[in-house]
Protein backbone atom coordinates (compact mmCIF):
# COMPACT_ATOMS: atom_id res chain seq x y z
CA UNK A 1 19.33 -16.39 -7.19
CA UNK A 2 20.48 -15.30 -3.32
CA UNK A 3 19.06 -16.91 -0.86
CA UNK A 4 17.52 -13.67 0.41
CA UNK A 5 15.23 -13.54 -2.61
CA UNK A 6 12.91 -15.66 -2.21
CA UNK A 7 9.25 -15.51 -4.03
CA UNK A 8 7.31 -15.10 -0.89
CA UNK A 9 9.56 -11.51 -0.01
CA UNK A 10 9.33 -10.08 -3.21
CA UNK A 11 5.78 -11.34 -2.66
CA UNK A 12 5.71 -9.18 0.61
CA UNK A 13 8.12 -6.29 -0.94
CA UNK A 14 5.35 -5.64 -3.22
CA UNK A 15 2.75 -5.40 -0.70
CA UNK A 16 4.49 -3.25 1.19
CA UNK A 17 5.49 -0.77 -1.31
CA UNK A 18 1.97 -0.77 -2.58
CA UNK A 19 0.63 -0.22 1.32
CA UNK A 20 3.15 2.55 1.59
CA UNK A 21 2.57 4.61 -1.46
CA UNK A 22 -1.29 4.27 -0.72
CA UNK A 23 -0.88 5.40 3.46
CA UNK A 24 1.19 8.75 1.86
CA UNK A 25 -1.92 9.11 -0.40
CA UNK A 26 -4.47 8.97 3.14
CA UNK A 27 -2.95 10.79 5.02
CA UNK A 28 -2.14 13.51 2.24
CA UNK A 29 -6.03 13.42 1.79
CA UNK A 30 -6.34 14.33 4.96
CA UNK A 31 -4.13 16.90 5.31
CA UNK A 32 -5.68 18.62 2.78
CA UNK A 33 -9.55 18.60 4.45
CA UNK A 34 -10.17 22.09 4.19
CA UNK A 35 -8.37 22.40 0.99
CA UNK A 36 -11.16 23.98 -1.24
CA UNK A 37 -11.68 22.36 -4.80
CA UNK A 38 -9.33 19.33 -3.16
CA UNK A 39 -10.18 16.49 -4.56
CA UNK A 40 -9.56 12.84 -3.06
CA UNK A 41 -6.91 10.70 -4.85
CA UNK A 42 -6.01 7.12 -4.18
CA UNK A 43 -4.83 3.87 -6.08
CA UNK A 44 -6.38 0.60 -7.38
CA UNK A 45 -4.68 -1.54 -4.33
CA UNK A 46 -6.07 -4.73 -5.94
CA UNK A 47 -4.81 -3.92 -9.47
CA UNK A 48 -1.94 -2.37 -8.82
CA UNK A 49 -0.63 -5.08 -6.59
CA UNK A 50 -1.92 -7.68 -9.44
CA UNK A 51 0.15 -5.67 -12.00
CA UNK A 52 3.23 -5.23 -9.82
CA UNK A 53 3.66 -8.90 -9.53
CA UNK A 54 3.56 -9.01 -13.59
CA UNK A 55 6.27 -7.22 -13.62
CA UNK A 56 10.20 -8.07 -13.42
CA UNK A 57 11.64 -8.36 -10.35
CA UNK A 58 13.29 -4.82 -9.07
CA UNK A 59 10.99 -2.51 -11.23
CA UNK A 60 9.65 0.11 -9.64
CA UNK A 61 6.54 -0.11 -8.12
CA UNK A 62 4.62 3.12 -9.29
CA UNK A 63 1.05 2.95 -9.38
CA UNK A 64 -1.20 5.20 -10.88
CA UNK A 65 -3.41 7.65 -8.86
CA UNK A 66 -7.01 8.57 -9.77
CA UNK A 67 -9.04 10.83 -8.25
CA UNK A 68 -12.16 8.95 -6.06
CA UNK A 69 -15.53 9.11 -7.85
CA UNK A 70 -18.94 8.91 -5.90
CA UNK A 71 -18.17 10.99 -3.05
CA UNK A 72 -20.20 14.06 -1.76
CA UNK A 73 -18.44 17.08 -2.13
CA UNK A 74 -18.93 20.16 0.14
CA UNK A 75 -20.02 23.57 -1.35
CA UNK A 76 -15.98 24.27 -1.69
CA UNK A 77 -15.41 21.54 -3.89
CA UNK A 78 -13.44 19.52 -1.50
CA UNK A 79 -14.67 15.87 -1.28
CA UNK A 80 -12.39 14.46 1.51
CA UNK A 81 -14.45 12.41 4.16
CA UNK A 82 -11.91 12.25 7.13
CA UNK A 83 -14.35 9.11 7.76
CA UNK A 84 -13.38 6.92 4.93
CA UNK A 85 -9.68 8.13 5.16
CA UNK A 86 -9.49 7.13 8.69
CA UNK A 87 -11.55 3.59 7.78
CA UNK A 88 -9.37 3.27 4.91
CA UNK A 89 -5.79 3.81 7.07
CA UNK A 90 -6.72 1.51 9.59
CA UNK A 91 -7.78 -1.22 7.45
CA UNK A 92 -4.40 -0.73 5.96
CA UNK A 93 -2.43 -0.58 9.13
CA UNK A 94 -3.89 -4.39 9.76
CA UNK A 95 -2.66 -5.44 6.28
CA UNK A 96 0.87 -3.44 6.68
CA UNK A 97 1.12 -5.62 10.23
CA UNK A 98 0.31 -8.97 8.54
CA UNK A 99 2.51 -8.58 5.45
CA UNK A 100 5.81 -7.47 8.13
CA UNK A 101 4.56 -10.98 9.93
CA UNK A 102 4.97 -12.83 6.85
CA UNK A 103 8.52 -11.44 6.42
CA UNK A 104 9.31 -12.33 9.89
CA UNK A 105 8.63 -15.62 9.14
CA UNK A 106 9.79 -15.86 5.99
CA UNK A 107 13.35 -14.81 7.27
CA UNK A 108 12.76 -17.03 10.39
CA UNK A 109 12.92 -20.24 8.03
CA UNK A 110 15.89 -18.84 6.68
CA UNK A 111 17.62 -17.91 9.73
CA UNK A 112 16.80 -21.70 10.31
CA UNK A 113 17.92 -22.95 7.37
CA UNK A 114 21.18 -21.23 7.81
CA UNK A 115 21.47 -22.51 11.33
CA UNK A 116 20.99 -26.03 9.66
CA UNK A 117 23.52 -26.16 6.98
């Protein structure tokens, strides 16, 4: 095992893979407001992240999308709320920040245990 793969990055790898599959999802949601019959996808972050840590190390993170139940839809079918999107993208902006701190400090105590040795 290198050095450079450590439990806590792959940790942190997965997050962020996760956290970047699920912004493209937002924003495509978004784009596609005044898309009639459109209907609002997104992914199980919870699950998905809990399943891509059963998995072997360098598979793939693909999660599966499902369309969002319980939302109002508008007399075109579309059932985007830019609202919940823009909630939802946010919230997820604060977790993308804290998981790239955790890799800065992850790599800082290796920088410092290279400096060490």
């Amino acid at each position: 095992m290198s050095f450079m793969n450590t439990s806590q990055l792959a940790l942190v790898e997965n997050f962020l893979d996760l956290a970047t599959k699920r912004q493209s999802l937002l924003a495509s949601n978004i784009a596609n407001v005044d898309t009639p019959g459109y209907r609002t996808q997104d992914i199980d972050f919870h699950g998905e992240f809990a399943r891509a840590l059963n998995q072997p190390p360098d598979t793939p993170t693909l999660p599966m999308v499902r369309q969002v139940s319980g939302l109002l839809s508008r007399p075109d079918g579309n059932n985007v709320s830019v609202d919940r999107e823009g909630l939802l993208l946010a919230e997820l902006q604060l977790k993308y920040q804290a998981a790239i701190q955790a890799m800065r400090a992850e790599f800082s105590l290796i920088r410092s245990a290279v400096n060490e040795t």
